[in-house]
N, C-alpha and C. Protein backbone atom coordinates (compact mmCIF):
# COMPACT_ATOMS: atom_id res chain seq x y z
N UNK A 1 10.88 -21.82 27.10
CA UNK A 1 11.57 -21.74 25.81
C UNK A 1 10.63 -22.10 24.68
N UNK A 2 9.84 -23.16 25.17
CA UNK A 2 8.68 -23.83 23.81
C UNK A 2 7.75 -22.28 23.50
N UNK A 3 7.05 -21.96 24.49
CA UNK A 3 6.30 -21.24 24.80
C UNK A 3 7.17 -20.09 23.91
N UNK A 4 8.12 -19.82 23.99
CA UNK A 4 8.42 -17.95 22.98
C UNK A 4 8.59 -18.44 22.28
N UNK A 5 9.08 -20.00 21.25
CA UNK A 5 9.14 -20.03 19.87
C UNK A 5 7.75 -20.20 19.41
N UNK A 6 6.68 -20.52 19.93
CA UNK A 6 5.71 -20.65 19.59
C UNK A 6 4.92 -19.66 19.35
N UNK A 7 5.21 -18.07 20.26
CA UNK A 7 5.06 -17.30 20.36
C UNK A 7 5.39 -16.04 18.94
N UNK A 8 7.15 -16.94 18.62
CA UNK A 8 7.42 -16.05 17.57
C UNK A 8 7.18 -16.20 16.38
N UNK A 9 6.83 -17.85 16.55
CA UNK A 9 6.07 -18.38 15.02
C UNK A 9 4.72 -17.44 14.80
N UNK A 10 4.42 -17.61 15.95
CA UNK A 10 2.84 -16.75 15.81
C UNK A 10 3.36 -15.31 14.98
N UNK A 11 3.66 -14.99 15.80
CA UNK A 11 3.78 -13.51 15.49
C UNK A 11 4.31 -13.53 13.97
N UNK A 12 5.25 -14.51 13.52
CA UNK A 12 5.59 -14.29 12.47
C UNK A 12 4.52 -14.99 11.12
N UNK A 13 3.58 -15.44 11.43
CA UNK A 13 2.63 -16.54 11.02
C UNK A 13 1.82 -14.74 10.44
N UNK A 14 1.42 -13.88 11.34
CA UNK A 14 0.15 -13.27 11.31
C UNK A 14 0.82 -11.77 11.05
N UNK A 15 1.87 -11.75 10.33
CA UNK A 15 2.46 -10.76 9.58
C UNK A 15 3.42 -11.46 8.49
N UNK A 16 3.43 -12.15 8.35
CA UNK A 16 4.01 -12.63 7.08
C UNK A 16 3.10 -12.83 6.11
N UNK A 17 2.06 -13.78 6.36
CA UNK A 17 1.12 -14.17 5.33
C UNK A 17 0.82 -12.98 4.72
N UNK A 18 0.11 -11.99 5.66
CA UNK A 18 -1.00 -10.88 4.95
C UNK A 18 0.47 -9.96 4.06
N UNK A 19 1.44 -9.98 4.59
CA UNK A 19 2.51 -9.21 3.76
C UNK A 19 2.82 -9.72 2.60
N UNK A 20 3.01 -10.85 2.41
CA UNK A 20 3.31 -11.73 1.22
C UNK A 20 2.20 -11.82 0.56
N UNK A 21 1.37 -12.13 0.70
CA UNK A 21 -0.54 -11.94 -0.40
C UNK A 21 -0.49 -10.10 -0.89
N UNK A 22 0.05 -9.27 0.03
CA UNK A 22 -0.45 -7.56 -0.22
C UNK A 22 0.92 -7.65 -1.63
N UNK A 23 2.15 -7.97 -0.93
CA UNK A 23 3.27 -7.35 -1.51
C UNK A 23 3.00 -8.34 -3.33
N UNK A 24 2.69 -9.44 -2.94
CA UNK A 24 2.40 -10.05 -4.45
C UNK A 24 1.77 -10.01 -5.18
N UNK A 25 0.55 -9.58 -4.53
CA UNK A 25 -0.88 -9.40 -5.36
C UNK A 25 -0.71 -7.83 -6.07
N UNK A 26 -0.05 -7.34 -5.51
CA UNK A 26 -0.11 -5.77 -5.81
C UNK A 26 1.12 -5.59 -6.94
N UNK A 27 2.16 -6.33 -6.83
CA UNK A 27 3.16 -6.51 -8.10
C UNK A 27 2.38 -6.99 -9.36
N UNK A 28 1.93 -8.41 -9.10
CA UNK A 28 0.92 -9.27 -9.67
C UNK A 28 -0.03 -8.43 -11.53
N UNK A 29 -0.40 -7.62 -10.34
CA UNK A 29 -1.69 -6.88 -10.88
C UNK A 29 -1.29 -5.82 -11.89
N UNK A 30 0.28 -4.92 -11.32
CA UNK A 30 0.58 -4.26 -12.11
C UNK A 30 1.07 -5.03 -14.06
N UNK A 31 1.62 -6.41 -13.74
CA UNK A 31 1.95 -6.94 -15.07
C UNK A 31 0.65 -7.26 -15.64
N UNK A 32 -0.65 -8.53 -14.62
CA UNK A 32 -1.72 -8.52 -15.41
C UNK A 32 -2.38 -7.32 -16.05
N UNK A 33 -2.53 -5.91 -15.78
CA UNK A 33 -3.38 -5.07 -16.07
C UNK A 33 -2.05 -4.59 -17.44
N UNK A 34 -0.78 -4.95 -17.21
CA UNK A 34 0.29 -4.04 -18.52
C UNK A 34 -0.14 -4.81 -19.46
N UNK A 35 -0.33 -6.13 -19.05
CA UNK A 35 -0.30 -7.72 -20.07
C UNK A 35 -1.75 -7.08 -20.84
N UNK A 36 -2.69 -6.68 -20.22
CA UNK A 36 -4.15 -7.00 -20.66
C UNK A 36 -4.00 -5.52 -22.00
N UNK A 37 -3.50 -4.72 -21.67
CA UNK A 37 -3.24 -3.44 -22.34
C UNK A 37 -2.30 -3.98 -23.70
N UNK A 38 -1.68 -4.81 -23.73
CA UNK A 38 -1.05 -4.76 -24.67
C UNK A 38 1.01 -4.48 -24.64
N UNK A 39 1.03 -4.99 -23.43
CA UNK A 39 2.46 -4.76 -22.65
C UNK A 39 3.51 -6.04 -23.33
N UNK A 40 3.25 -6.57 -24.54
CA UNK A 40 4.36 -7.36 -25.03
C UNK A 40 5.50 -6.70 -25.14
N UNK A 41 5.71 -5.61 -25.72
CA UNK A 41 6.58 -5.01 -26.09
C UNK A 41 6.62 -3.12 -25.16
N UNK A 42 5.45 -2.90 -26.15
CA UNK A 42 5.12 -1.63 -25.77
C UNK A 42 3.14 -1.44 -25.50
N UNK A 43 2.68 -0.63 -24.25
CA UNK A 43 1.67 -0.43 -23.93
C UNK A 43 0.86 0.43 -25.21
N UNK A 44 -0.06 0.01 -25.30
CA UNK A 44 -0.85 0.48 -27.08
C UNK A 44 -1.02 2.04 -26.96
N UNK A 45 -1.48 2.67 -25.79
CA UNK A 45 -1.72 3.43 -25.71
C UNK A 45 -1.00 4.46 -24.15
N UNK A 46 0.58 4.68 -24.50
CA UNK A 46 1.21 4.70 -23.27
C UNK A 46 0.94 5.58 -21.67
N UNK A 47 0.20 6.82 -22.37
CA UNK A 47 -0.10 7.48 -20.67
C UNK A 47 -0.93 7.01 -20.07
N UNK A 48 -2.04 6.80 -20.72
CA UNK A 48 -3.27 5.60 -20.36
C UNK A 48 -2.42 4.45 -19.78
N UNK A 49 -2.22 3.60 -20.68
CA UNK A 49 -1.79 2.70 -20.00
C UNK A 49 -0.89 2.77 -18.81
N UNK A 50 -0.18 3.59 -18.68
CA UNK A 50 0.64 3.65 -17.90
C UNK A 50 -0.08 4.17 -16.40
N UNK A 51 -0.92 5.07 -16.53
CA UNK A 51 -1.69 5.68 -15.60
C UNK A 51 -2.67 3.79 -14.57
N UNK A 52 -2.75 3.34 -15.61
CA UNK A 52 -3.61 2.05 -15.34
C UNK A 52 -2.38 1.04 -14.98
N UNK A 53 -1.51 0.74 -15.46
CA UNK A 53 -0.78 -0.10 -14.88
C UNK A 53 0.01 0.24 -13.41
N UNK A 54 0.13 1.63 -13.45
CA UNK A 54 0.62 1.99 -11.67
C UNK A 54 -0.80 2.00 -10.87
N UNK A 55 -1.68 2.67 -11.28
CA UNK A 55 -2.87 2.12 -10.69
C UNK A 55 -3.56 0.59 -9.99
N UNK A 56 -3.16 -0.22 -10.97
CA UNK A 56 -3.59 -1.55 -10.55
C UNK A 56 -2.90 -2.07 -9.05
N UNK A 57 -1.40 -1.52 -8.96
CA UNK A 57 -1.22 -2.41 -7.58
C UNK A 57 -2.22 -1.61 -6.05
N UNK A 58 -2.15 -0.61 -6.13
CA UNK A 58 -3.06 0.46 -4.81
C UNK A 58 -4.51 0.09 -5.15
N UNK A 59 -4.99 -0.64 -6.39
CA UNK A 59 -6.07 -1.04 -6.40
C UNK A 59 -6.27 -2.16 -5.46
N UNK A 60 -5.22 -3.34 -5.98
CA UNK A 60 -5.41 -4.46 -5.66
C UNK A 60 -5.81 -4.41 -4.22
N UNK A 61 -4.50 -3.40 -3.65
CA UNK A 61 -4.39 -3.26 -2.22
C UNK A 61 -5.63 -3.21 -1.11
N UNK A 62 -6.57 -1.85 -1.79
CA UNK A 62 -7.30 -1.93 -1.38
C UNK A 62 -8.77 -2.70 -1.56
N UNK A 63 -8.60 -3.87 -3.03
CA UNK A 63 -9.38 -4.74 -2.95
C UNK A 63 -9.18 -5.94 -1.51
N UNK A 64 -7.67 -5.97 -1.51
CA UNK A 64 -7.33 -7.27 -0.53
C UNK A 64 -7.79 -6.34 0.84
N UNK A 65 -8.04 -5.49 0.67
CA UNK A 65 -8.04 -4.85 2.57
C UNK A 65 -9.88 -4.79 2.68
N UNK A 66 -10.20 -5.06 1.29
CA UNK A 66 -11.74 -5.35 1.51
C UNK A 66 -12.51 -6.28 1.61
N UNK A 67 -11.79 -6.99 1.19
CA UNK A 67 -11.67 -8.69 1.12
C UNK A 67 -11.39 -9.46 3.03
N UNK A 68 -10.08 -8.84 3.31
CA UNK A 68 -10.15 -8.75 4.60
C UNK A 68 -10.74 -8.23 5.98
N UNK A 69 -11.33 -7.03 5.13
CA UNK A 69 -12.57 -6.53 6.31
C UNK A 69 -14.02 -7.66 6.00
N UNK A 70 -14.12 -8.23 4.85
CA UNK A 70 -15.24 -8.53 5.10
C UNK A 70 -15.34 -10.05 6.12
N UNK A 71 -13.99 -11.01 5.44
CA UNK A 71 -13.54 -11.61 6.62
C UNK A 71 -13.98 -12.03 8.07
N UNK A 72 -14.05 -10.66 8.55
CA UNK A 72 -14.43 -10.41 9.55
C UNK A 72 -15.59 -11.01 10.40
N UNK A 73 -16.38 -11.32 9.38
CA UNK A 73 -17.91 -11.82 9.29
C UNK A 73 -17.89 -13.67 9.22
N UNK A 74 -16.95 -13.74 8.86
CA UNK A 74 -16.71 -15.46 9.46
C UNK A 74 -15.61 -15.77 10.59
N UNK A 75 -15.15 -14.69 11.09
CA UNK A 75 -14.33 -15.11 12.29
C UNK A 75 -15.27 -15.58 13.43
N UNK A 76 -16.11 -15.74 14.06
CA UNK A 76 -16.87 -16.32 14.61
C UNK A 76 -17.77 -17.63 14.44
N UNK A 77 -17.37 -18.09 13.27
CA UNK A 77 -17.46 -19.47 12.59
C UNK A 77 -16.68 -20.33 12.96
N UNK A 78 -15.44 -19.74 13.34
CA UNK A 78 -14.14 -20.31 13.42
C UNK A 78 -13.85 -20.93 14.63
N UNK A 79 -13.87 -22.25 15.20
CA UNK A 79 -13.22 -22.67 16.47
C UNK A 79 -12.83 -21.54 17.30
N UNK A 80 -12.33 -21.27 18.65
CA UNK A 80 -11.77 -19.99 19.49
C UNK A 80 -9.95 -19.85 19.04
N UNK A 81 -9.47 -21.35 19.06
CA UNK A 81 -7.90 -20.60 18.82
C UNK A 81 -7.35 -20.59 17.57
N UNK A 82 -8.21 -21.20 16.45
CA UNK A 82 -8.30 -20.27 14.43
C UNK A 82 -8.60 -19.50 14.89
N UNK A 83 -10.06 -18.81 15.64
CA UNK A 83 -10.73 -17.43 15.18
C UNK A 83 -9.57 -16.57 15.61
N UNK A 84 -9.15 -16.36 16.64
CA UNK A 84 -7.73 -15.67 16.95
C UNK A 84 -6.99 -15.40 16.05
N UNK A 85 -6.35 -16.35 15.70
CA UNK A 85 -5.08 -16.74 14.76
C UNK A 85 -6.17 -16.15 13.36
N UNK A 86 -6.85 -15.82 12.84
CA UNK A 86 -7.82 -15.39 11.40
C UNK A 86 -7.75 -14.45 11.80
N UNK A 87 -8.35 -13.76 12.85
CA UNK A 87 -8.88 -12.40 13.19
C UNK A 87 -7.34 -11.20 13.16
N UNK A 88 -6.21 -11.93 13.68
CA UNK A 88 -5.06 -11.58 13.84
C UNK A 88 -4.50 -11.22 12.16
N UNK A 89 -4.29 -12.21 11.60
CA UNK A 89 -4.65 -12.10 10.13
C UNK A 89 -5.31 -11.18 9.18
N UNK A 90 -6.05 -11.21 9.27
CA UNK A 90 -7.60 -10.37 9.21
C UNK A 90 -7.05 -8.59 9.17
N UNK A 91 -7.01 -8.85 10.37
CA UNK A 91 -6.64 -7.15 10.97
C UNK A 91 -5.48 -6.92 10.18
N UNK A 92 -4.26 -7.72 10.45
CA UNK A 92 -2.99 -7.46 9.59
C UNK A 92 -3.22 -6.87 8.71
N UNK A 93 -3.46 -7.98 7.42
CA UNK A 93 -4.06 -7.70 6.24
C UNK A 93 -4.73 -6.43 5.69
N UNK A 94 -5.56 -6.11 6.36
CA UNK A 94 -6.49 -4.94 6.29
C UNK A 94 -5.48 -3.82 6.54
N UNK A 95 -4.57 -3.48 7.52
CA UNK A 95 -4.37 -2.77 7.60
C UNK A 95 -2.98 -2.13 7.11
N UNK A 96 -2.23 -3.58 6.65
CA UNK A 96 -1.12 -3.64 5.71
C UNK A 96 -1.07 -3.44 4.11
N UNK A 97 -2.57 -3.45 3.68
CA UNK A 97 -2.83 -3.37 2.73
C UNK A 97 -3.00 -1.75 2.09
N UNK A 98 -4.28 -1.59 3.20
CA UNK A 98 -4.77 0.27 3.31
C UNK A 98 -3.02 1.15 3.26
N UNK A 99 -2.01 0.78 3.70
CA UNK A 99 -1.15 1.66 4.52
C UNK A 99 -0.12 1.35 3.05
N UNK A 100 -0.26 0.14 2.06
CA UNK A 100 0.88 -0.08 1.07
C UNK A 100 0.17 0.76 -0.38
N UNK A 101 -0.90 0.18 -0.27
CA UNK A 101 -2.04 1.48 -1.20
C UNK A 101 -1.92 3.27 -1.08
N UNK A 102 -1.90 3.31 -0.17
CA UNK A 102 -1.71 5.01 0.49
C UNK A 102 -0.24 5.00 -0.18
N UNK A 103 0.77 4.64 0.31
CA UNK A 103 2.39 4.95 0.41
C UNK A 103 2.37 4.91 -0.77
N UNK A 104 2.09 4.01 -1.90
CA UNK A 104 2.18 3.96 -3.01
C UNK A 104 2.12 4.93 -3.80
N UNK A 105 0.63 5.43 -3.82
CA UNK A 105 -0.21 6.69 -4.44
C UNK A 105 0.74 7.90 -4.14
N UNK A 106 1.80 8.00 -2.79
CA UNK A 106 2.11 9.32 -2.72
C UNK A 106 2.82 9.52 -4.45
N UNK A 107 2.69 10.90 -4.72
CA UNK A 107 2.82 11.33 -6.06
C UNK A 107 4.32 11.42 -6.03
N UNK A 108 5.09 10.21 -6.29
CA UNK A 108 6.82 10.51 -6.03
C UNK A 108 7.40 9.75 -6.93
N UNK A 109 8.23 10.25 -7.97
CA UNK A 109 8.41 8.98 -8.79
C UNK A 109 9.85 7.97 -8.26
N UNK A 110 9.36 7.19 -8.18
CA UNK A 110 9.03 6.02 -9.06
C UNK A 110 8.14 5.32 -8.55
N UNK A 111 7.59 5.66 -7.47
CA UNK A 111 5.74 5.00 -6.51
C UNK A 111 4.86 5.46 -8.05
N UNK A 112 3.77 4.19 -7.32
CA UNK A 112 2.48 4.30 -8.71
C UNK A 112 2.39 5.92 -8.34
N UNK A 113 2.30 6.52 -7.48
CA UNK A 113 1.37 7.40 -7.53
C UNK A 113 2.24 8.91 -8.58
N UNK A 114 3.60 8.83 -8.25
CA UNK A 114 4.77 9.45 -9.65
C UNK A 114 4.06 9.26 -10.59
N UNK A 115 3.95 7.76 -10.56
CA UNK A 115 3.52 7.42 -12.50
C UNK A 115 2.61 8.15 -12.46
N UNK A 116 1.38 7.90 -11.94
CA UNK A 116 0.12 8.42 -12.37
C UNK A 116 0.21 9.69 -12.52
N UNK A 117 0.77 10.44 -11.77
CA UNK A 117 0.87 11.92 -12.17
C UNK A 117 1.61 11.98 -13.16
N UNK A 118 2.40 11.54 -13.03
CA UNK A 118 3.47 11.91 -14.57
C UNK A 118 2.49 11.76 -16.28
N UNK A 119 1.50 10.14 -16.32
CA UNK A 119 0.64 10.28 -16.75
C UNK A 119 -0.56 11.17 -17.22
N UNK A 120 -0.83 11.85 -16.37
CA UNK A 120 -1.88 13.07 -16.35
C UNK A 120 -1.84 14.50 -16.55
N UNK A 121 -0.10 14.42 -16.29
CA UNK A 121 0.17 16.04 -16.35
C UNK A 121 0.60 16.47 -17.45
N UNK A 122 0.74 17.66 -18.17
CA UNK A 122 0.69 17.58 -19.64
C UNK A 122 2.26 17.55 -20.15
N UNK A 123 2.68 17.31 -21.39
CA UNK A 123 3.91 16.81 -21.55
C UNK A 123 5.07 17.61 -20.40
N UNK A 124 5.29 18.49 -21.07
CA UNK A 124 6.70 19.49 -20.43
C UNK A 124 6.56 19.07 -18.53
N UNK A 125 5.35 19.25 -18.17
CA UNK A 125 5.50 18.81 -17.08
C UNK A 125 5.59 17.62 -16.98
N UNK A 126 5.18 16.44 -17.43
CA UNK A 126 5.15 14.94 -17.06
C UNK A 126 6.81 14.47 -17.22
N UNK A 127 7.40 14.92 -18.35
CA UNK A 127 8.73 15.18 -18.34
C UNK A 127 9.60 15.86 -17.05
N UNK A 128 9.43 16.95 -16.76
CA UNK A 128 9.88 17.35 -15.28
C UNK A 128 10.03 16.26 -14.02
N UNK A 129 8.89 16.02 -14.24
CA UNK A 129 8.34 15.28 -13.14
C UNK A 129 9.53 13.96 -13.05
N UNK A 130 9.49 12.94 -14.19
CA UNK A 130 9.55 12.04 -14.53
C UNK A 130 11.12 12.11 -14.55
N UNK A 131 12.28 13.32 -14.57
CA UNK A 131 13.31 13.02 -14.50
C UNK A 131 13.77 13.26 -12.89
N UNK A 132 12.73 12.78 -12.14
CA UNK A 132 13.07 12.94 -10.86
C UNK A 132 13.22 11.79 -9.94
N UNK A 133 12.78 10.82 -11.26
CA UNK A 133 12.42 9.25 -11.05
C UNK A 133 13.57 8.28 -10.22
N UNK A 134 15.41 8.97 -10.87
CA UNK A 134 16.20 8.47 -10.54
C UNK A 134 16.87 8.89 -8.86
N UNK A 135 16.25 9.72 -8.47
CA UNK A 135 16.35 10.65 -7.40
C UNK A 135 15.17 10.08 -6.40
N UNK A 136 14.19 9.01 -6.59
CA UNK A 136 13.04 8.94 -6.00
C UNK A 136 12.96 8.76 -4.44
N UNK A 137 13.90 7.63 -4.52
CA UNK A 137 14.54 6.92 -3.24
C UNK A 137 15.00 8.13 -2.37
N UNK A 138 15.85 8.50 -3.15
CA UNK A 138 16.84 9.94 -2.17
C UNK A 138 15.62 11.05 -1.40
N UNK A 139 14.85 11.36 -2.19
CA UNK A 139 13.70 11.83 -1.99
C UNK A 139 12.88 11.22 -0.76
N UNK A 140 12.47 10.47 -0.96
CA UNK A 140 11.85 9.58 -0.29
C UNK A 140 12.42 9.80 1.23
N UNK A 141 13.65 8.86 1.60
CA UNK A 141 14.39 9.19 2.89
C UNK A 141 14.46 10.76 3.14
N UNK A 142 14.17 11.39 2.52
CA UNK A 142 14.23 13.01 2.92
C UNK A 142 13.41 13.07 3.67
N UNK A 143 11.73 12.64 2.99
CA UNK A 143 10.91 13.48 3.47
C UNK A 143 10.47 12.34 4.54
N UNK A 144 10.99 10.87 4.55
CA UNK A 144 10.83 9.87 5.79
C UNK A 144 11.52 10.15 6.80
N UNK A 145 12.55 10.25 6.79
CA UNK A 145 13.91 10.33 7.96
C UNK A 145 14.41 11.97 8.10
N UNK A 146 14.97 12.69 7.21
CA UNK A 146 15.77 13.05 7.61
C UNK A 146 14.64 14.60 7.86
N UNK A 147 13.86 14.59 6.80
CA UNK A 147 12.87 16.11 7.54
C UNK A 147 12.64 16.01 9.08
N UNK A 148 11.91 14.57 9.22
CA UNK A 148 11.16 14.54 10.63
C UNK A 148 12.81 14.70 11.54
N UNK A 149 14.00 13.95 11.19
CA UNK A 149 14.86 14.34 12.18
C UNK A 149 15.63 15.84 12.09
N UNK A 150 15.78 16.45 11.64
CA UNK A 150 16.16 17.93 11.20
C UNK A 150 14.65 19.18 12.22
N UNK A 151 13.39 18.49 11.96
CA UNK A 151 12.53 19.20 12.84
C UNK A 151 12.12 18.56 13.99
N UNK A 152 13.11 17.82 14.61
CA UNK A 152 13.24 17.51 16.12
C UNK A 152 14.11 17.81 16.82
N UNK A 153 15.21 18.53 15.74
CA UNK A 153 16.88 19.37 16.17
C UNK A 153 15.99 20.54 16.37
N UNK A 154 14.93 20.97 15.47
CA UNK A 154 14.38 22.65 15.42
C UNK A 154 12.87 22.87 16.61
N UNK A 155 13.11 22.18 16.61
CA UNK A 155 11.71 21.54 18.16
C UNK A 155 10.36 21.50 17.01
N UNK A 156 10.15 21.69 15.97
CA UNK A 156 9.02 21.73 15.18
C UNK A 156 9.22 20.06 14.37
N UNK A 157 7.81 20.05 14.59
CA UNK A 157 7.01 18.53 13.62
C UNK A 157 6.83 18.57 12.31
N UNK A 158 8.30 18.08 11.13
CA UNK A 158 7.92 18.11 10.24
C UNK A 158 7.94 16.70 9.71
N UNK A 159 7.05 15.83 10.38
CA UNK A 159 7.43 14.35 9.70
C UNK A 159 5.61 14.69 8.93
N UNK A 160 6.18 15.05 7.79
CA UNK A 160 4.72 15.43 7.31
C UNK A 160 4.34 14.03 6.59
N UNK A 161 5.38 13.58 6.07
CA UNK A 161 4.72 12.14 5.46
C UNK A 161 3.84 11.14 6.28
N UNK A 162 4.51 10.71 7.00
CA UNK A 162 3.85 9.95 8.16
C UNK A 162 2.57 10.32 8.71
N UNK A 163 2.43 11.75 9.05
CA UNK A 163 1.34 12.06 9.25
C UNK A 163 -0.03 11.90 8.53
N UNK A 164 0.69 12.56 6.92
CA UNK A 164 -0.44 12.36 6.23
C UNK A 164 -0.70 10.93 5.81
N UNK A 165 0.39 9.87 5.64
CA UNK A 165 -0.15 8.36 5.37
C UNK A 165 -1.17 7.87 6.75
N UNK A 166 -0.78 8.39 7.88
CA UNK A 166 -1.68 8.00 8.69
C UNK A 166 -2.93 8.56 8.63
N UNK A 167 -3.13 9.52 8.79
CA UNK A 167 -4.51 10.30 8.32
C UNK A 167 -5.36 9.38 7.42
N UNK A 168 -4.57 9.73 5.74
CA UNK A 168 -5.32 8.75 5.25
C UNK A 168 -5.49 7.46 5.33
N UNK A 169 -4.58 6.79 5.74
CA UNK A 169 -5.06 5.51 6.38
C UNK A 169 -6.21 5.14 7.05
N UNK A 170 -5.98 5.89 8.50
CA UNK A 170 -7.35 5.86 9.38
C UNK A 170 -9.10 6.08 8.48
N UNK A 171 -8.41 6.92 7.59
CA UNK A 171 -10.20 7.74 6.91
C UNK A 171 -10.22 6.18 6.08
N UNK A 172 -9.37 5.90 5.53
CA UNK A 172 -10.00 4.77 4.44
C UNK A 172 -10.25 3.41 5.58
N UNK A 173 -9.50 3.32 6.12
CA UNK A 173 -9.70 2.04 7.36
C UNK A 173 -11.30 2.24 7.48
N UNK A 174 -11.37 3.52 7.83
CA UNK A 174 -13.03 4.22 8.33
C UNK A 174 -14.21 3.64 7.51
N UNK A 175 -13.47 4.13 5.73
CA UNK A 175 -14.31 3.64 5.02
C UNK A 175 -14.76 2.19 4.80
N UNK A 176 -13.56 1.40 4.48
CA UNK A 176 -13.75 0.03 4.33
C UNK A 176 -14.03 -0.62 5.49
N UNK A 177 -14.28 -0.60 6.55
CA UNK A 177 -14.83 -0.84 7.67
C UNK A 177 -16.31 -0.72 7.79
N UNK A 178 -16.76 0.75 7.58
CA UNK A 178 -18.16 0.93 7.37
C UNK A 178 -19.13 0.39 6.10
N UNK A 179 -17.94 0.68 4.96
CA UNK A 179 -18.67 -0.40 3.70
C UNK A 179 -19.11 -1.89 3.71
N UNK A 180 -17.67 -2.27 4.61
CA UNK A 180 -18.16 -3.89 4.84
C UNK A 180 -19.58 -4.24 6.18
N UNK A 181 -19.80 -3.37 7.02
CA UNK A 181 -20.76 -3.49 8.07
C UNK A 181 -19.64 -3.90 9.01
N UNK A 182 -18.38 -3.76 9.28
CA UNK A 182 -17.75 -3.47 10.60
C UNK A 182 -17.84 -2.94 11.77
N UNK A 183 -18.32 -1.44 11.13
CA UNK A 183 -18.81 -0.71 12.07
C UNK A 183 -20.15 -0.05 11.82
């Protein structure tokens, strides 16, 4: 009995932390970077700014997942049952981070990555775009749940989201891995 609560502390020890540092730092960043722009009221310069304030949290993200690959490089500093318990961490982190950065960016509003497009695209369209904002969620479960289950009634693979967050996941994992000397 000692032995599985200890077990589930763990487990909950080495996905909580790195979730709570990704999920805060990445909120965090979006007010410091609105704040630094001039976000008392209104952003000075709004598509810009706005493009930069959804930007900042998928930044952060993948600052903290670089931060955590480099990490890596003092887990062997570490006593044997920290280095575990870090390395466990470590990995989390890295890879909770890469995967909240990606999801983000998808171009869907109300994710940074909506804004940013909505930002960039020229009015009439950024408008289009942008009244789709209230619909985002609904959207969202479409192309999470209910596509991939609708093309498992039709025997065809359309969980295209998933796919492509994993894809890019793996390539940037790839990258920040090789940038830090991981691999």
């Amino acid at each position: 009995m000692n032995g599985s609560i200890n077990l589930v502390l763990y487990q909950i020890s080495i996905w909580a932390i790195p979730a709570i540092i990704a999920i805060t730092f990445h909120e965090a960043s979006h007010g410091y970077v609105a704040y630094l722009l001039g976000d008392v009221r209104a952003l000075r310069h709004p598509r810009l700014g706005m493009m930069l304030v959804a930007a900042a949290g998928p930044g952060m993200n993948l600052l903290l997942a670089t931060i955590a690959a480099l990490g890596f490089h003092v887990v062997g500093y570490v006593p044997a049952p920290g280095a575990q318990w870090l390395a466990a961490n470590l990995m989390n982190a890295l890879v909770l981070n890469v995967i909240l950065a990606i999801f983000n960016l998808l171009p869907i509003p109300p994710l940074d990555g909506g804004r940013i497009l909505v930002s960039v695209l020229p009015g009439s369209l950024a408008r289009l775009v942008s009244r789709a904002e209230p619909y985002g969620l609904l959207i969202l479960i479409g192309l999470i749940v209910v596509l991939p289950l609708l093309g498992a009634r039709l025997g065809i693979n359309l969980d295209l989201i998933s796919r492509l967050i994993m894809t890019s996941t793996n390539a940037v994992l790839g990258i920040i891995l090789w940038l830090t000397g991981n691999i």
